[in-house]
N, C-alpha and C. Protein backbone atom coordinates (compact mmCIF):
# COMPACT_ATOMS: atom_id res chain seq x y z
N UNK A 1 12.46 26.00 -67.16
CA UNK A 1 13.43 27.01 -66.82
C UNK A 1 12.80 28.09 -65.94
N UNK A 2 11.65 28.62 -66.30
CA UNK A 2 10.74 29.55 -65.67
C UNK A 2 10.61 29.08 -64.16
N UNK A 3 10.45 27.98 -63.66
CA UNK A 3 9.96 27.11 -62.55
C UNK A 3 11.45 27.46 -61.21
N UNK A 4 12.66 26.99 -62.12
CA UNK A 4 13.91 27.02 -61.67
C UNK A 4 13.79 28.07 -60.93
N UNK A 5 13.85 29.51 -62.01
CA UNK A 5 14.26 30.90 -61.66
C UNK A 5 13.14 31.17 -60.57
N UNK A 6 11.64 30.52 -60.37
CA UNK A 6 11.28 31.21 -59.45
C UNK A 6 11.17 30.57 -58.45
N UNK A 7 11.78 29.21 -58.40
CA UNK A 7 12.06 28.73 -57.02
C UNK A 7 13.28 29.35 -56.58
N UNK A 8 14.19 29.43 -57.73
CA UNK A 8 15.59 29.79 -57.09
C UNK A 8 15.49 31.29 -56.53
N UNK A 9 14.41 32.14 -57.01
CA UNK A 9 14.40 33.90 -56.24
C UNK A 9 13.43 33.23 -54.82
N UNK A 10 12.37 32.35 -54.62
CA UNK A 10 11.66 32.64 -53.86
C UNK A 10 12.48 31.78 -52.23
N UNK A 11 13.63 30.37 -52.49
CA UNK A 11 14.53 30.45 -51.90
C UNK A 11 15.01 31.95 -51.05
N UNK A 12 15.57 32.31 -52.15
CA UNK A 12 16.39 33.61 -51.99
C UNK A 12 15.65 34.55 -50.91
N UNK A 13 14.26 34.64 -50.78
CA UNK A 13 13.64 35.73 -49.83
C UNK A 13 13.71 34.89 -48.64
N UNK A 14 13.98 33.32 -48.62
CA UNK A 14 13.73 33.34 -46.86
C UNK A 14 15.01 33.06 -46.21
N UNK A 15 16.43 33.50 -47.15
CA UNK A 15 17.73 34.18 -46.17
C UNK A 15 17.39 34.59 -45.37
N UNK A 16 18.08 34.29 -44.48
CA UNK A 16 17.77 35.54 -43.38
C UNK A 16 18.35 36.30 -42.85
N UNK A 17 18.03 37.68 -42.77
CA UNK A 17 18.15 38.97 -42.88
C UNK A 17 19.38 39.50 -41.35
N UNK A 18 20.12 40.41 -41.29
CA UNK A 18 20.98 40.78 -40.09
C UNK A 18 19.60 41.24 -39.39
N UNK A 19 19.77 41.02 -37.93
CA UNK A 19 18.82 41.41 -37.42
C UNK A 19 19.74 42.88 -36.48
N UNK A 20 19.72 43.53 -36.02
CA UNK A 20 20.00 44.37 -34.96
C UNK A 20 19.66 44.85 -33.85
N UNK A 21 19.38 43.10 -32.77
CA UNK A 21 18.36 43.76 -32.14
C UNK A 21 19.79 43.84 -30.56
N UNK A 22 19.30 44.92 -29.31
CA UNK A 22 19.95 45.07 -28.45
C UNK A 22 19.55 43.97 -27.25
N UNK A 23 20.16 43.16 -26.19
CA UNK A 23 20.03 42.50 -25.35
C UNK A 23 19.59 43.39 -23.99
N UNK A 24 18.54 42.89 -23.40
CA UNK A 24 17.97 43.57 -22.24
C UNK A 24 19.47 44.21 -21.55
N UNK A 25 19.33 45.16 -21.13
CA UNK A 25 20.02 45.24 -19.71
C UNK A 25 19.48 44.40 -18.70
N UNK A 26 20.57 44.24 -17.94
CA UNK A 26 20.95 43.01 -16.79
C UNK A 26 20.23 44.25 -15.39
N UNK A 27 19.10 43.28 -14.61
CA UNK A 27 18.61 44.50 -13.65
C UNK A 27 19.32 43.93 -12.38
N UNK A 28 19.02 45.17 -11.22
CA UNK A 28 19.41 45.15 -10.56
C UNK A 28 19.03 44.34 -9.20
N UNK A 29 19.29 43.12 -8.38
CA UNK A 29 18.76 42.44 -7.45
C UNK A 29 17.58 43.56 -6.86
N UNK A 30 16.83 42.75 -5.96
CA UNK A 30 15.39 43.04 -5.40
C UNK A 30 16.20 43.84 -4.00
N UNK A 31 17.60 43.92 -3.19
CA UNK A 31 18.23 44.27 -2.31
C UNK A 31 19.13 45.23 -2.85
N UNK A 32 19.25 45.45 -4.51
CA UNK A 32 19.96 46.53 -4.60
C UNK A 32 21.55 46.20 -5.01
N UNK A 33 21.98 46.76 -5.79
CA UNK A 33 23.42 46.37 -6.42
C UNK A 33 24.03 46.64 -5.27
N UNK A 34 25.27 45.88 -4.98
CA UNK A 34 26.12 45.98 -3.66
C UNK A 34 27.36 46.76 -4.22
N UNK A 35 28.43 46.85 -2.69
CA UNK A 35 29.60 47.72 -3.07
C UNK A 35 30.14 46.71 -3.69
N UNK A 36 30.01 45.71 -3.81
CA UNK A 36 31.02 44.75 -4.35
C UNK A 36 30.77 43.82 -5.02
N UNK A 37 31.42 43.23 -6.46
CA UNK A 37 31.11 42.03 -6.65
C UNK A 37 30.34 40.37 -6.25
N UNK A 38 31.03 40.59 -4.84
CA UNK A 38 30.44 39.40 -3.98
C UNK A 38 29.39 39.56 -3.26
N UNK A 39 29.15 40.88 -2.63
CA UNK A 39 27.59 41.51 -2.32
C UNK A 39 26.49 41.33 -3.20
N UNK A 40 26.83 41.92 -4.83
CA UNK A 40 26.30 41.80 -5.68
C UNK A 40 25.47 40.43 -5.85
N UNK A 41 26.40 39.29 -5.72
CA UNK A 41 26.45 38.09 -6.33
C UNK A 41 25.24 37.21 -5.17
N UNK A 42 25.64 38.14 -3.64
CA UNK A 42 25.19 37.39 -2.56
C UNK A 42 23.38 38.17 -2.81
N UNK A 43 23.46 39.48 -3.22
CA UNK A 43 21.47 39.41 -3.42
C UNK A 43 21.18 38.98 -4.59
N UNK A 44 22.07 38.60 -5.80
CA UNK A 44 21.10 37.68 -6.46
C UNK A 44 20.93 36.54 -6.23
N UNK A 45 21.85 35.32 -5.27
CA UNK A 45 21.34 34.14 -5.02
C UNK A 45 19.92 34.81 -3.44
N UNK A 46 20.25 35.70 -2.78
CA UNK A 46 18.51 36.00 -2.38
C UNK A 46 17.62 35.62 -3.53
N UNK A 47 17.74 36.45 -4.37
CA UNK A 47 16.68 36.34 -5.16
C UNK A 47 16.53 34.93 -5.76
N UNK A 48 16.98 33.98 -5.82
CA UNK A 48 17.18 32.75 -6.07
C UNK A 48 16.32 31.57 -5.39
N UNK A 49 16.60 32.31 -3.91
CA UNK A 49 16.19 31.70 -3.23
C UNK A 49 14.57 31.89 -2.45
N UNK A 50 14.10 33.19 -2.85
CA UNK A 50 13.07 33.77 -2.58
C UNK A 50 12.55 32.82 -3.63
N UNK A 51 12.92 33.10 -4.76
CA UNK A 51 12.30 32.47 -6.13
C UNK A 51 11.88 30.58 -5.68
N UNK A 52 12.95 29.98 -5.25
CA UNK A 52 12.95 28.69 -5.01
C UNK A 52 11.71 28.65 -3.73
N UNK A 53 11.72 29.44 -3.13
CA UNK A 53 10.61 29.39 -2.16
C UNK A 53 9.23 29.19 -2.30
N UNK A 54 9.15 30.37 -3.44
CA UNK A 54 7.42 30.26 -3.85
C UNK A 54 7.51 29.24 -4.74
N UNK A 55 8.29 28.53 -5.83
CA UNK A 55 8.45 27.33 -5.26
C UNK A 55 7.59 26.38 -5.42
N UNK A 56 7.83 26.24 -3.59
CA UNK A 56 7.96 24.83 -3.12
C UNK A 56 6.26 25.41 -2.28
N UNK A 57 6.04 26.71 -2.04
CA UNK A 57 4.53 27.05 -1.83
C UNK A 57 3.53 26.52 -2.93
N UNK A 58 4.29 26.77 -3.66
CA UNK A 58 2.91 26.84 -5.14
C UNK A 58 3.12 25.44 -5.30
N UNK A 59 4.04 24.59 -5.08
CA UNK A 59 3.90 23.06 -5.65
C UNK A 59 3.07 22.35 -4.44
N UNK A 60 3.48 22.81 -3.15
CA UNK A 60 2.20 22.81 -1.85
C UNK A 60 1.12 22.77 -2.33
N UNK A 61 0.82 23.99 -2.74
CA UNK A 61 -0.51 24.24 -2.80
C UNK A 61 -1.20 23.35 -3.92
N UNK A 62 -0.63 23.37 -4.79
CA UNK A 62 -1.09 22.06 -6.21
C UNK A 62 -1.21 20.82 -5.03
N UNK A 63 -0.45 20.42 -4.81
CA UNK A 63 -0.32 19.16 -4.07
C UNK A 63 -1.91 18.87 -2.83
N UNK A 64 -2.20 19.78 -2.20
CA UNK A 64 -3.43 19.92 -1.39
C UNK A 64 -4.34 20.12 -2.17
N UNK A 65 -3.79 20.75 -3.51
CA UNK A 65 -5.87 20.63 -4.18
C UNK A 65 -5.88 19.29 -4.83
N UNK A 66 -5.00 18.77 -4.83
CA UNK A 66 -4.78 17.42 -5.90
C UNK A 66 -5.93 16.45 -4.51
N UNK A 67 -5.20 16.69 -3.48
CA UNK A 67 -5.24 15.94 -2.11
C UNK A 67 -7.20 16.02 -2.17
N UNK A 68 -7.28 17.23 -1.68
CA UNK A 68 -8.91 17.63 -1.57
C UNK A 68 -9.39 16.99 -2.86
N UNK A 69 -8.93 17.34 -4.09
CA UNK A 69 -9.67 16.91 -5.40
C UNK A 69 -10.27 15.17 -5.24
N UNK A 70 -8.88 14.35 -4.74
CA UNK A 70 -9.03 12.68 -5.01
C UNK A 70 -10.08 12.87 -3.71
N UNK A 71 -10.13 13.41 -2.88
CA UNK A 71 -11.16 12.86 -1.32
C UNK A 71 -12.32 13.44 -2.13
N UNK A 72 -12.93 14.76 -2.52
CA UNK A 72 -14.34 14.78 -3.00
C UNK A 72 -14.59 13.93 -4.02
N UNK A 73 -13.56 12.88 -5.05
CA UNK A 73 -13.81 12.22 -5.91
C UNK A 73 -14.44 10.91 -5.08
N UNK A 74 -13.57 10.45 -3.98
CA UNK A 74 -14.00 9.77 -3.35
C UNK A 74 -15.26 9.55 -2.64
N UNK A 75 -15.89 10.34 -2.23
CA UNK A 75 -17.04 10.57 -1.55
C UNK A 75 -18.05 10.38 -2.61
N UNK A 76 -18.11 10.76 -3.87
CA UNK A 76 -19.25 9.98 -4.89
C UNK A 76 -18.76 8.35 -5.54
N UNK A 77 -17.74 8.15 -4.85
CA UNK A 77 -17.81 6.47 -5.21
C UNK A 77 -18.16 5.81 -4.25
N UNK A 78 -18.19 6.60 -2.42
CA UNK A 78 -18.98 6.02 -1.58
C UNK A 78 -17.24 5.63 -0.46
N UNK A 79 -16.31 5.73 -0.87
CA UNK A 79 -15.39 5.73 -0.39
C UNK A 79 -14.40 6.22 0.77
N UNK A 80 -15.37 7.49 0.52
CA UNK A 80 -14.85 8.35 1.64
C UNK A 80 -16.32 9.09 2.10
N UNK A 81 -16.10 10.07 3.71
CA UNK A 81 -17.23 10.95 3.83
C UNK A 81 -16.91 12.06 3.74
N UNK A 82 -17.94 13.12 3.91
CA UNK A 82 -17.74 14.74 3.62
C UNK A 82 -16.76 15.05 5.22
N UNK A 83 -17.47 14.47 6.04
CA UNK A 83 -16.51 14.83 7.59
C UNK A 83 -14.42 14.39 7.01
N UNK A 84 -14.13 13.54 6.29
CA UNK A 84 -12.84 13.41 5.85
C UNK A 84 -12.45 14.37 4.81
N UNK A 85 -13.28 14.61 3.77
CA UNK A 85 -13.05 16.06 3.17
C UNK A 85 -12.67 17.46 3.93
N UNK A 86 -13.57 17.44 4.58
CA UNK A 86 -13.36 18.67 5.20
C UNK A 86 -12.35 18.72 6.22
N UNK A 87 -11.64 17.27 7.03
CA UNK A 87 -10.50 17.18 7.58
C UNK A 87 -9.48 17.56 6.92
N UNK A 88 -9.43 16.56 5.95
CA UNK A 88 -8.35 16.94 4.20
C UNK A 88 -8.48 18.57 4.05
N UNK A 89 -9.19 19.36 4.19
CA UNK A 89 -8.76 20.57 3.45
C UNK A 89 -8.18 21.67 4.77
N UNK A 90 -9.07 21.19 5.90
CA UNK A 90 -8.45 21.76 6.91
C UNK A 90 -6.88 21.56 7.35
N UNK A 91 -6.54 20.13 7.25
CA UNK A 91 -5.79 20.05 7.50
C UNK A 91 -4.23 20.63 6.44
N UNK A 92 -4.69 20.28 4.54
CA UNK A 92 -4.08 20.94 4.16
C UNK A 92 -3.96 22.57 4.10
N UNK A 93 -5.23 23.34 4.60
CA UNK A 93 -4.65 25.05 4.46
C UNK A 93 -4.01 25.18 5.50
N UNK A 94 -4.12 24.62 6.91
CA UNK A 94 -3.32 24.69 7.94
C UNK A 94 -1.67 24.06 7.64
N UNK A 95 -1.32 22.94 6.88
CA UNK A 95 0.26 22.65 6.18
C UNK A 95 0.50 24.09 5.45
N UNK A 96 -0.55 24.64 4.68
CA UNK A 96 0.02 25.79 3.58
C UNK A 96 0.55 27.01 4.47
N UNK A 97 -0.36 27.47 5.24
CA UNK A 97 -0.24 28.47 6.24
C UNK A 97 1.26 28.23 7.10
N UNK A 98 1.27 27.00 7.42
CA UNK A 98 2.97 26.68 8.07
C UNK A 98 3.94 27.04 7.48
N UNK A 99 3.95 26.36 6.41
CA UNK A 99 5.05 26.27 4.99
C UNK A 99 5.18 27.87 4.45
N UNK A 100 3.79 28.49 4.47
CA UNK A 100 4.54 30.02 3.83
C UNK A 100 4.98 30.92 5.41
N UNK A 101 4.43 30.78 6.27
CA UNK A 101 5.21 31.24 7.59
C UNK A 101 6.98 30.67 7.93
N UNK A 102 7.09 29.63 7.35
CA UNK A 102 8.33 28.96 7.58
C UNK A 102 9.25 29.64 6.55
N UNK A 103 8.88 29.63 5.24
CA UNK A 103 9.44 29.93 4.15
C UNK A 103 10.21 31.58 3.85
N UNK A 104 8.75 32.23 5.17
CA UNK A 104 8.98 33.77 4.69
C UNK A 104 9.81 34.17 6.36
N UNK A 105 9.83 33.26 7.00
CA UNK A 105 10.88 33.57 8.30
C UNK A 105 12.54 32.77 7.44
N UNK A 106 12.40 32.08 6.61
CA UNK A 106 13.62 31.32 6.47
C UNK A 106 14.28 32.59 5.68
N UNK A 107 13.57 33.14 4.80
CA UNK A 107 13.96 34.57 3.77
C UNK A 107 14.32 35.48 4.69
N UNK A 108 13.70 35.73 5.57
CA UNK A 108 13.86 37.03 6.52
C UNK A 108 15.29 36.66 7.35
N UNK A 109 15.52 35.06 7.50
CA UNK A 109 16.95 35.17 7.99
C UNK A 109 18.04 36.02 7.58
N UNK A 110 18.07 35.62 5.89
CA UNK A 110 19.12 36.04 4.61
C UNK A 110 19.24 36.82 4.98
């Protein structure tokens, strides 16, 4: 009986409790709340799209160290040379350098 009552109170403590907590306020786009609903609506897909931008930089950039990573792997299995490494990385910071020039003129259209 003893066992019952103190499973049945120690149950009882992990109810769970009203919490009262408040939800962030909603902020304001990176361009500033507009006169209008649809202004409004039009700088947060900016921000959407700024967001989608870095992106497709940062998955770039993973993607070229992945690139450089397999060519210096290569070069100690005899597979590749250091002159192709160093093509590989040139050639990927020169793609990165494009892609965030492209990316930050495509934003500057908006």
């Amino acid at each position: 009986m003893r066992t019952r009552t103190g499973l049945g109170f120690g149950i009882g403590l992990l109810q769970p409790f009203p919490v009262w907590a408040k939800l962030p306020t909603m902020e304001d786009p990176s361009r500033g709340q507009g006169s209008g609903i649809i202004e409004t609506l039009q700088n947060y897909a900016f921000d959407i799209v700024v967001l989608v931008a870095l992106l497709v930089v940062s998955s770039m950039f993973i993607g070229v160290c992945y690139h450089a990573y397999t060519r210096y792997s290569e070069i100690h299995s005899g597979r590749s040379t250091w002159g192709q490494f160093g093509l590989s990385v040139a050639v990927g910071a020169i793609l990165l350098v494009v892609g965030i020039w492209l990316l930050t003129t495509a934003t500057g259209i908006l």
